[in-house]
PDB file of N, CA and C in Angstrom:
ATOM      1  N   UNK A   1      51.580 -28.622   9.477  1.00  0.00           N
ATOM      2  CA  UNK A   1      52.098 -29.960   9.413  1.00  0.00           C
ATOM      3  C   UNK A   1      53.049 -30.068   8.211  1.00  0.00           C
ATOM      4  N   UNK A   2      52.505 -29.607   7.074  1.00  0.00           N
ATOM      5  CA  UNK A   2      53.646 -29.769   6.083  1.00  0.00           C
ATOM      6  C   UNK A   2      54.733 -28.840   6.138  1.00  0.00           C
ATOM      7  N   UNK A   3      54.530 -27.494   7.059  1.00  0.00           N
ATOM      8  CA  UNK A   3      56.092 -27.184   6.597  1.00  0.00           C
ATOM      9  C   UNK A   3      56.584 -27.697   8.037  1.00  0.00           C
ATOM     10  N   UNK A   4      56.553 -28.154   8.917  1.00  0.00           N
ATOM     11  CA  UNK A   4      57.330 -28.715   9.845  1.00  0.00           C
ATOM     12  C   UNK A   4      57.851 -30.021   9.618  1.00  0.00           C
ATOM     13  N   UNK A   5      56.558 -30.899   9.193  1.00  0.00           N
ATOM     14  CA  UNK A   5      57.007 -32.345   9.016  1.00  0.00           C
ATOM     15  C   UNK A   5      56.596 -33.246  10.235  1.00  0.00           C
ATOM     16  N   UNK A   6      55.681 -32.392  11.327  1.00  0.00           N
ATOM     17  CA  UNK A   6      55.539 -33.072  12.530  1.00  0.00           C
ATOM     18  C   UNK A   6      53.883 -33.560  12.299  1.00  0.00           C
ATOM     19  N   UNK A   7      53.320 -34.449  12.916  1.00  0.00           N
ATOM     20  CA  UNK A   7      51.947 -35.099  13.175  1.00  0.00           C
ATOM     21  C   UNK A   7      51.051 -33.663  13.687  1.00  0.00           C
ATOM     22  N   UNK A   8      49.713 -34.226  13.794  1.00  0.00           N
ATOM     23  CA  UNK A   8      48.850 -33.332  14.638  1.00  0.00           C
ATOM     24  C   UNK A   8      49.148 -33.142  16.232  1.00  0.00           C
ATOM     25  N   UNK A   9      49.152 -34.869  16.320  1.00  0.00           N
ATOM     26  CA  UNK A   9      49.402 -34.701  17.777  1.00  0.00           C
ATOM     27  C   UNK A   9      50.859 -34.203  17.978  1.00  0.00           C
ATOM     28  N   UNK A  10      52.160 -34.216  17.248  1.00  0.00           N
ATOM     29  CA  UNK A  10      53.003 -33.610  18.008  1.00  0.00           C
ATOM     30  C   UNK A  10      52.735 -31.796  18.088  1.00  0.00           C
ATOM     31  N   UNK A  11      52.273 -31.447  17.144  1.00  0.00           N
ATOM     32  CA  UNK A  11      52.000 -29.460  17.131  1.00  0.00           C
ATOM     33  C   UNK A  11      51.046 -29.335  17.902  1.00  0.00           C
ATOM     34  N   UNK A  12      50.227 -30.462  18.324  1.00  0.00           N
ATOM     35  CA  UNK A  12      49.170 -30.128  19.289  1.00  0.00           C
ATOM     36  C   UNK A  12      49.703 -30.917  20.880  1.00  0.00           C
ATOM     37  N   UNK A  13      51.024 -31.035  21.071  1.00  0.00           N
ATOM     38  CA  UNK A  13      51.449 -31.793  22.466  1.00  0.00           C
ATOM     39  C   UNK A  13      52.120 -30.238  22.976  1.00  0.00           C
ATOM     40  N   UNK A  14      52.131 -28.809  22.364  1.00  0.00           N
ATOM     41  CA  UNK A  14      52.881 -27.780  22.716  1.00  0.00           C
ATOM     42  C   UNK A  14      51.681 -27.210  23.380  1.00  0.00           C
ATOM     43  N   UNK A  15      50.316 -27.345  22.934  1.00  0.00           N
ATOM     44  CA  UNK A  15      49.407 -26.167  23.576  1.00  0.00           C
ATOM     45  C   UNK A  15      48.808 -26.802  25.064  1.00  0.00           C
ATOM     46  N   UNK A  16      48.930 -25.623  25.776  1.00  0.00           N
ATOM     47  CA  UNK A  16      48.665 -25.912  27.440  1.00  0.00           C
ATOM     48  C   UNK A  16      47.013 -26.365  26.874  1.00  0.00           C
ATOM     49  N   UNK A  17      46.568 -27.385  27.724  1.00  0.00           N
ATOM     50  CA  UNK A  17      45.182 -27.211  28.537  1.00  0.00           C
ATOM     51  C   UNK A  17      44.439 -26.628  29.287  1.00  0.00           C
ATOM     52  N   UNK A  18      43.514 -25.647  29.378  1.00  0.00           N
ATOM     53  CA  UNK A  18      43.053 -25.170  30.357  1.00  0.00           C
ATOM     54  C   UNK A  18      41.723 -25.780  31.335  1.00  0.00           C
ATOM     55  N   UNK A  19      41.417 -25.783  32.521  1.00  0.00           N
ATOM     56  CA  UNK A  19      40.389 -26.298  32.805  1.00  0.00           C
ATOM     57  C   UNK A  19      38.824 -25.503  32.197  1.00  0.00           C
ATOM     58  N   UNK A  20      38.001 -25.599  32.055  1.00  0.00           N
ATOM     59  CA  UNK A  20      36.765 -24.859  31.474  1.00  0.00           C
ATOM     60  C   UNK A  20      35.827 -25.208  31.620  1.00  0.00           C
ATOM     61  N   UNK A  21      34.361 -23.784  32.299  1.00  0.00           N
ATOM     62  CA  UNK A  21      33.304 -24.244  32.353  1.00  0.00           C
ATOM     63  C   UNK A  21      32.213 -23.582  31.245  1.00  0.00           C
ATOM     64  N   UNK A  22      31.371 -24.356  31.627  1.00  0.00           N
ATOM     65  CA  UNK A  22      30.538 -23.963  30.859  1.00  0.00           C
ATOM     66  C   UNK A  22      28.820 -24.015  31.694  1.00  0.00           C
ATOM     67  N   UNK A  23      28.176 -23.009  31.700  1.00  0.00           N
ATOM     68  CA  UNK A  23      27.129 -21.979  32.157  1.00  0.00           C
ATOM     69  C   UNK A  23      26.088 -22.081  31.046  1.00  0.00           C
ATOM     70  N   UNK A  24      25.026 -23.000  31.289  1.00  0.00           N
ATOM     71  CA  UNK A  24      23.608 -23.041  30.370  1.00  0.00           C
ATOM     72  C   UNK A  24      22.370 -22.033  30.777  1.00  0.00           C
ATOM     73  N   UNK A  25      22.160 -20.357  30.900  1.00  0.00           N
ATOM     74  CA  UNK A  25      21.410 -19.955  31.627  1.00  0.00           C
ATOM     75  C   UNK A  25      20.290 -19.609  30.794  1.00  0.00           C
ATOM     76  N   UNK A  26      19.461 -20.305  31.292  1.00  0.00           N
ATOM     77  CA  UNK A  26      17.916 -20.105  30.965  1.00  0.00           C
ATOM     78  C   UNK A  26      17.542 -18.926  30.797  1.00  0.00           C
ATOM     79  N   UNK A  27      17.355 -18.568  29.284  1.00  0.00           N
ATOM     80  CA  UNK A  27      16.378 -17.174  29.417  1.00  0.00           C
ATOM     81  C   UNK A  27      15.363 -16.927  28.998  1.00  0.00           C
ATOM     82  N   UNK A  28      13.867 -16.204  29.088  1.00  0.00           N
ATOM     83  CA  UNK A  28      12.196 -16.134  28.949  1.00  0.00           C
ATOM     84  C   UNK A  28      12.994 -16.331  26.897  1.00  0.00           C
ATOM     85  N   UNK A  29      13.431 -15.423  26.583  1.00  0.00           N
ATOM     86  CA  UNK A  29      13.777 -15.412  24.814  1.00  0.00           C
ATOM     87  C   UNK A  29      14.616 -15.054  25.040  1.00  0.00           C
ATOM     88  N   UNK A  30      15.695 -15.883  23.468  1.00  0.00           N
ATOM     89  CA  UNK A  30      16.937 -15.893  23.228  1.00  0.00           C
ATOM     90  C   UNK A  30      17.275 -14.263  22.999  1.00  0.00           C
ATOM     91  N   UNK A  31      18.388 -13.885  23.137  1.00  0.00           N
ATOM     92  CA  UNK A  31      19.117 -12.808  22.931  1.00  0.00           C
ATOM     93  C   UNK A  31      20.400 -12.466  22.164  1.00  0.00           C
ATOM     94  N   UNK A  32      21.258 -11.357  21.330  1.00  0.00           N
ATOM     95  CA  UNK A  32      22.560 -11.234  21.338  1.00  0.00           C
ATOM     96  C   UNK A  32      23.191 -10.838  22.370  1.00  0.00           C
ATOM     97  N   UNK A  33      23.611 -11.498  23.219  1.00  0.00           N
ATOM     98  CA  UNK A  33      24.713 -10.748  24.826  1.00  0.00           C
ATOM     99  C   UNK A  33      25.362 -10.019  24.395  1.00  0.00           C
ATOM    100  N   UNK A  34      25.827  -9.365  23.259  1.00  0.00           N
ATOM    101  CA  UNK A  34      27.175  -8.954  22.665  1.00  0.00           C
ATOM    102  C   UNK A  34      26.171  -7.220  22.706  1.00  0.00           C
ATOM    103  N   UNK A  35      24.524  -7.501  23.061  1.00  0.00           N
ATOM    104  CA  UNK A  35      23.903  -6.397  22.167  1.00  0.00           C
ATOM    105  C   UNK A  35      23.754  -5.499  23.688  1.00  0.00           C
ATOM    106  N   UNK A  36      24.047  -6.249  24.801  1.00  0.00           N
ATOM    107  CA  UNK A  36      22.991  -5.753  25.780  1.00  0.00           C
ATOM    108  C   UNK A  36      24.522  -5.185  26.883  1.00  0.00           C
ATOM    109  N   UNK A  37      24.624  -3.856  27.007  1.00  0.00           N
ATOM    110  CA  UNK A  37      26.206  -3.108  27.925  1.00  0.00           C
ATOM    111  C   UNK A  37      26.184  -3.785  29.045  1.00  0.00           C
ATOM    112  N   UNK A  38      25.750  -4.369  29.662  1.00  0.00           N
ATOM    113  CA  UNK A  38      25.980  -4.594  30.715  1.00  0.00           C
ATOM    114  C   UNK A  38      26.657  -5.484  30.558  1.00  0.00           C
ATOM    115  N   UNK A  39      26.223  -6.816  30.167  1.00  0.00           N
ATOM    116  CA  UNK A  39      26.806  -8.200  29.807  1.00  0.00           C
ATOM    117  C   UNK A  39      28.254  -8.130  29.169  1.00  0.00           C
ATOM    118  N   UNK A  40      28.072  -7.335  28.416  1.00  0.00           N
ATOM    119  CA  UNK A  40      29.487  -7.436  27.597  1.00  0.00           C
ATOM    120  C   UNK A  40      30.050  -6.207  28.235  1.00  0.00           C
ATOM    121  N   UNK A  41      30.545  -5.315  29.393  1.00  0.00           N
ATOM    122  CA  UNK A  41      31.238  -4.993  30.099  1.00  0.00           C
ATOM    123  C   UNK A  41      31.665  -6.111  31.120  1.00  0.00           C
ATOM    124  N   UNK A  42      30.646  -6.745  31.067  1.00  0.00           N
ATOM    125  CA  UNK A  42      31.071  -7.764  32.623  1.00  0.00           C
ATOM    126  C   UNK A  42      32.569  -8.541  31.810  1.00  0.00           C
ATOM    127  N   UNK A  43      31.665  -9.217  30.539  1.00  0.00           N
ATOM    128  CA  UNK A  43      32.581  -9.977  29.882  1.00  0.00           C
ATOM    129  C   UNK A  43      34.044  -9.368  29.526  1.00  0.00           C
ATOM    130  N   UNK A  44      33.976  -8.056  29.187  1.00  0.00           N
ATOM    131  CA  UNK A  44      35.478  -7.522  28.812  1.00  0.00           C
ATOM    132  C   UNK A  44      36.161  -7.590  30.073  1.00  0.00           C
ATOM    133  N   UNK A  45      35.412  -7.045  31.743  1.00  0.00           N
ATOM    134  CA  UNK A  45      36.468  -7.271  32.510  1.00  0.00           C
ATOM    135  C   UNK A  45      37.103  -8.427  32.926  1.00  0.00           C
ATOM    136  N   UNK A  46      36.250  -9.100  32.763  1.00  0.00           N
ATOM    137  CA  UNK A  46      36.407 -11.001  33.344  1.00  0.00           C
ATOM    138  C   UNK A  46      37.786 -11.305  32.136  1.00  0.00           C
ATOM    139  N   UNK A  47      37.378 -11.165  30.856  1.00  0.00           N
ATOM    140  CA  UNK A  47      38.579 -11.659  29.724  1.00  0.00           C
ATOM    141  C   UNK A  47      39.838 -10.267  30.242  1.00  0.00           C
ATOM    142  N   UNK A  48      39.439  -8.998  30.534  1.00  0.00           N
ATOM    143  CA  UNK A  48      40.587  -8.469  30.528  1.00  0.00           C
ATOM    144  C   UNK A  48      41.275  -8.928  32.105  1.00  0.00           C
ATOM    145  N   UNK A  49      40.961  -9.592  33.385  1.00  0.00           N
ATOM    146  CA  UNK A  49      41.374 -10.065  34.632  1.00  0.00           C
ATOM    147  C   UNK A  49      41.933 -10.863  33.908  1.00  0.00           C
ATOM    148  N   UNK A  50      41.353 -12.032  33.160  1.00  0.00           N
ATOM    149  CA  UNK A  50      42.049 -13.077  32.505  1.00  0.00           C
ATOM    150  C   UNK A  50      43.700 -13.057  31.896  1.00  0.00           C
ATOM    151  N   UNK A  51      43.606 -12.382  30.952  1.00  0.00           N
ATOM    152  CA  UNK A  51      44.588 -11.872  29.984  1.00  0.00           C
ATOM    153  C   UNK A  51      44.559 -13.350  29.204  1.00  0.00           C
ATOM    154  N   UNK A  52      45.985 -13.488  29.031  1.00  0.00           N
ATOM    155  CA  UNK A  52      46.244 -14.344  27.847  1.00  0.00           C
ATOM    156  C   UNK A  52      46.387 -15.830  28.697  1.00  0.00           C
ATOM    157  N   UNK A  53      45.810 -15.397  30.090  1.00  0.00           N
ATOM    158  CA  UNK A  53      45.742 -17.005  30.930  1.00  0.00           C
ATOM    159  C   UNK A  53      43.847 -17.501  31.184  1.00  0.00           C
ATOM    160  N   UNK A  54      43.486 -17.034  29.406  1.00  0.00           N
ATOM    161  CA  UNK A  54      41.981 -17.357  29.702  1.00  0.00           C
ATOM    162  C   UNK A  54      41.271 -17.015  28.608  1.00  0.00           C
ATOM    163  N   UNK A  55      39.898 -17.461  28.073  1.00  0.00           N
ATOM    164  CA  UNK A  55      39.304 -16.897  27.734  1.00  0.00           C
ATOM    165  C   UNK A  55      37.608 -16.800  27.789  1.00  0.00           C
ATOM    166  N   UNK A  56      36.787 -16.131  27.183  1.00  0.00           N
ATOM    167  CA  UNK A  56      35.382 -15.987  27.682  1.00  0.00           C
ATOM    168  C   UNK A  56      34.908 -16.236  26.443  1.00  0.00           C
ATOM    169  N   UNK A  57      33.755 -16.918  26.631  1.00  0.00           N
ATOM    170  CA  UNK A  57      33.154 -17.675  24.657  1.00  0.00           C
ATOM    171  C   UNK A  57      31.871 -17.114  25.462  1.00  0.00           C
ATOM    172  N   UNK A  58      30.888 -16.021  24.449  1.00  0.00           N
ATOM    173  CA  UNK A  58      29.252 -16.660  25.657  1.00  0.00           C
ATOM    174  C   UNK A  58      28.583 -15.897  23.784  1.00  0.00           C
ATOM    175  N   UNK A  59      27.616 -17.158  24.145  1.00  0.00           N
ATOM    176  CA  UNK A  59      26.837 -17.011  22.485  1.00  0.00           C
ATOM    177  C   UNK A  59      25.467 -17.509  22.892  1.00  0.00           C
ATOM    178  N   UNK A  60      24.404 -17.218  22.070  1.00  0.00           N
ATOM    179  CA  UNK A  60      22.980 -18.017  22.437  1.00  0.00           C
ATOM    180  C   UNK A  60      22.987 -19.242  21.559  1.00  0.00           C
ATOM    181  N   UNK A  61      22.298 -20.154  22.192  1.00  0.00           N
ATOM    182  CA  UNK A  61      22.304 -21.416  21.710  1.00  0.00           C
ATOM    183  C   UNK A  61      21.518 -21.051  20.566  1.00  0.00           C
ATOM    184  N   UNK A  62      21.112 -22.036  19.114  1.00  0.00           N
ATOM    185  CA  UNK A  62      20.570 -21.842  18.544  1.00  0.00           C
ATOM    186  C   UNK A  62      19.275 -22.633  18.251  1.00  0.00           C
ATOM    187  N   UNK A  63      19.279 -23.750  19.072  1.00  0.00           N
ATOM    188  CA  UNK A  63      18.027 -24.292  19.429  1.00  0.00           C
ATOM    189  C   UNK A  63      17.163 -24.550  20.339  1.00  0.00           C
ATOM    190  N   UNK A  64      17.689 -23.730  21.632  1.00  0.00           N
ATOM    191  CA  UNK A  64      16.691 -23.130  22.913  1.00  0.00           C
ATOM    192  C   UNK A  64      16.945 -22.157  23.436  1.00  0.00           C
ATOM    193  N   UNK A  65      16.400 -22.103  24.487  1.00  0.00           N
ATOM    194  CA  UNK A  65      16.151 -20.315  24.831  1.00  0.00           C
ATOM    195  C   UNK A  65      17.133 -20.658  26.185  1.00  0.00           C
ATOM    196  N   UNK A  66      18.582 -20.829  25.704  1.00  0.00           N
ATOM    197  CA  UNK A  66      19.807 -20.457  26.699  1.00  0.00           C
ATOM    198  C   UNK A  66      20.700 -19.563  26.135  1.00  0.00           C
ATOM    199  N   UNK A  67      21.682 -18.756  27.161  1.00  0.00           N
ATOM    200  CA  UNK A  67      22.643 -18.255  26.898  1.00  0.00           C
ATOM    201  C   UNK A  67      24.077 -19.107  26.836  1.00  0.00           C
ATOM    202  N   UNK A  68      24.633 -19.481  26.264  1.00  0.00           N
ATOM    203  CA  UNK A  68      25.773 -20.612  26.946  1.00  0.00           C
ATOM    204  C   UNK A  68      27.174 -19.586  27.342  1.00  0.00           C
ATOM    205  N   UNK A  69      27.710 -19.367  28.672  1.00  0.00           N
ATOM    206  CA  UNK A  69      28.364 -18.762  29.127  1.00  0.00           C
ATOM    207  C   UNK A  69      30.011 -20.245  29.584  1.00  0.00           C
ATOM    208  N   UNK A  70      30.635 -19.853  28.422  1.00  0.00           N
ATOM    209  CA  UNK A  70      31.902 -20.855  28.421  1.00  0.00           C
ATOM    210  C   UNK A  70      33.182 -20.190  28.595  1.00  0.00           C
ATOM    211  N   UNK A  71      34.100 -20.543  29.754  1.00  0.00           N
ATOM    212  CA  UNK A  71      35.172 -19.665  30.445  1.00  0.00           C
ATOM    213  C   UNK A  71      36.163 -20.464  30.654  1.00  0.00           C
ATOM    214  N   UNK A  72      37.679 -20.476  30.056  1.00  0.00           N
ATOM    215  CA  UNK A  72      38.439 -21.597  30.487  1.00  0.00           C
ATOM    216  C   UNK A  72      39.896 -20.291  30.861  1.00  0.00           C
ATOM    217  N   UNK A  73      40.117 -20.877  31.893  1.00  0.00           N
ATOM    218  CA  UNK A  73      41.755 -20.224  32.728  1.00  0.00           C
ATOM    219  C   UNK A  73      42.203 -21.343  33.031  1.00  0.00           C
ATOM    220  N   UNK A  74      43.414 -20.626  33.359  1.00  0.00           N
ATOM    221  CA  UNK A  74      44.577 -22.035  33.864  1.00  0.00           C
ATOM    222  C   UNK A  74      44.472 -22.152  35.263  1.00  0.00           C
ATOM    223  N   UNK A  75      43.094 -21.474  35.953  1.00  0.00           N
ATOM    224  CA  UNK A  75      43.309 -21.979  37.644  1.00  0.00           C
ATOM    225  C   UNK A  75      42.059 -22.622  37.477  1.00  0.00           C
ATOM    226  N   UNK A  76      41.511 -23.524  38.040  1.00  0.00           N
ATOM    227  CA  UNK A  76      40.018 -24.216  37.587  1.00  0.00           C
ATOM    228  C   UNK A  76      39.040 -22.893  38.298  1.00  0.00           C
ATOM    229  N   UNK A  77      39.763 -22.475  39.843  1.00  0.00           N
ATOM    230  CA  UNK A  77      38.786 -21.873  40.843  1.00  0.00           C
ATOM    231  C   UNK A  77      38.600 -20.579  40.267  1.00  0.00           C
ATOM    232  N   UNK A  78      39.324 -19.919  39.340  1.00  0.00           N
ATOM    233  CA  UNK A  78      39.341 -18.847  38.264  1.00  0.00           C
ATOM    234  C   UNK A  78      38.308 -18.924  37.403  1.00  0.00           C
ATOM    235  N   UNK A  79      38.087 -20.138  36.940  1.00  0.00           N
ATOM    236  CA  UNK A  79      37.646 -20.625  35.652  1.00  0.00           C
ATOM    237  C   UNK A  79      36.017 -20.277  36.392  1.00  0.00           C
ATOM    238  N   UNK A  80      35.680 -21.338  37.254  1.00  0.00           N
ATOM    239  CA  UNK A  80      34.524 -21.203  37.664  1.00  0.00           C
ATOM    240  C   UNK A  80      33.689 -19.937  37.965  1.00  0.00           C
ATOM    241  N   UNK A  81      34.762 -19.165  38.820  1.00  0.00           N
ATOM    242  CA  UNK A  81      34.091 -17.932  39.624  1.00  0.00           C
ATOM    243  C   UNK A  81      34.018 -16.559  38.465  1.00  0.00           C
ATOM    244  N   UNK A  82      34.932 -16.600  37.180  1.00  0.00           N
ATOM    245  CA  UNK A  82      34.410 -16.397  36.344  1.00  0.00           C
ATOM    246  C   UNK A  82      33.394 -16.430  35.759  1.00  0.00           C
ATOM    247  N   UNK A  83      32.858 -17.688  35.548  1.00  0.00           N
ATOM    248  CA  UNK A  83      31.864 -17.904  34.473  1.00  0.00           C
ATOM    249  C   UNK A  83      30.833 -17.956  35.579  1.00  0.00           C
ATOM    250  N   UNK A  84      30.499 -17.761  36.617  1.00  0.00           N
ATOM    251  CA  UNK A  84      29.584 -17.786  37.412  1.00  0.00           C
ATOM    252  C   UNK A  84      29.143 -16.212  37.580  1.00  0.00           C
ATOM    253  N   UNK A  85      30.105 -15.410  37.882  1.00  0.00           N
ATOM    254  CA  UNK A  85      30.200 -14.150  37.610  1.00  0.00           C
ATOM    255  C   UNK A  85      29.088 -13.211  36.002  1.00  0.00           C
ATOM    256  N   UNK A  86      29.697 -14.087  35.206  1.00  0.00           N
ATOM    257  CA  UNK A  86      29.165 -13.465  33.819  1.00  0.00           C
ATOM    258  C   UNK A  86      27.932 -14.438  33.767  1.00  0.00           C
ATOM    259  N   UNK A  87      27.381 -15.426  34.263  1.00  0.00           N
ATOM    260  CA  UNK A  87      26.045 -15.870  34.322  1.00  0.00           C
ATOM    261  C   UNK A  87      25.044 -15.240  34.854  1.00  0.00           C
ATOM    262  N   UNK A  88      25.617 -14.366  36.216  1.00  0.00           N
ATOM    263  CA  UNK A  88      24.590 -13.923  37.203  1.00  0.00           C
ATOM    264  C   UNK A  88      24.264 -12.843  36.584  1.00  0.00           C
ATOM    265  N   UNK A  89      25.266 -11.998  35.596  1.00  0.00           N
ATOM    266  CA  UNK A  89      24.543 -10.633  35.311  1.00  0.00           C
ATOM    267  C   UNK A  89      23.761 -10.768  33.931  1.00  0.00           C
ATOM    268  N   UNK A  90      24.044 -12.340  32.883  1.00  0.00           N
ATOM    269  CA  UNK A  90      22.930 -12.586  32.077  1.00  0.00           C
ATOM    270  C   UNK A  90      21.602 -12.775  33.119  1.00  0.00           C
ATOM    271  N   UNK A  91      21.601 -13.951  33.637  1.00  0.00           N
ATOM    272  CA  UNK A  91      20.411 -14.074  34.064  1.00  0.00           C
ATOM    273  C   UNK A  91      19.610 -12.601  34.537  1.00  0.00           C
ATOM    274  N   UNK A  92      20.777 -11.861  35.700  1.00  0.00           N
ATOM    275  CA  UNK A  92      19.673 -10.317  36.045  1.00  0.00           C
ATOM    276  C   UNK A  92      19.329  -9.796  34.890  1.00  0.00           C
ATOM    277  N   UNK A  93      20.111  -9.831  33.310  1.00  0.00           N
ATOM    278  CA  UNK A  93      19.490  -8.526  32.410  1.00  0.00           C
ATOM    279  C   UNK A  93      18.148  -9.340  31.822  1.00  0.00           C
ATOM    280  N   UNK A  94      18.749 -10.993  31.973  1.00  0.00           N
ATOM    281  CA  UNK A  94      17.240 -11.611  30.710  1.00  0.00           C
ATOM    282  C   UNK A  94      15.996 -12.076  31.748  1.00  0.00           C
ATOM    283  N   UNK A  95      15.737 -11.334  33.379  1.00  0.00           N
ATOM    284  CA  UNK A  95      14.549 -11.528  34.152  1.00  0.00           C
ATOM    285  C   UNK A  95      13.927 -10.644  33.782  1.00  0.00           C
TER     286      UNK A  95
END
């Protein structure tokens, strides 16, 4: 802002919106997803299909026993079948 001279909202009227979901999946105990190969292969291919029209957030909550699986692209039907994708193979590793 100060070296342009423009507001928040005008430097923030340049960045696209993406649509984004977000995936609360119940697991028996919390986990690191980042720890367990399967999950985080799923996740690199889903962000690498993505590219720079997306991205994949998935972290454990820190006050219940969910995974939160959060996916935003610029197609919504992308967005979804994504993050539905990287839910199903948390839920199979944390049964």
């Amino acid at each position: 802002m100060r070296e342009t001279g423009q507001s928040l909202a005008e430097l923030a009227a340049g960045m696209p919106r993406f649509p984004q979901t977000m995936i609360n999946v119940k697991v028996a105990r919390s986990f690191d997803p980042k720890t367990v190969p399967e999950v985080e292969d799923t996740v690199q291919k889903v962000a690498l299909r993505l590219g720079d029209e997306g991205r994949v957030v998935l972290r454990p909550s820190g006050t219940e026993p969910v995974i939160r699986v959060m996916v935003e692209a610029r197609d919504e039907t992308d967005t979804v079948r994504c993050a539905e994708e990287i839910a199903a193979v948390v839920r199979r590793v944390a049964s």
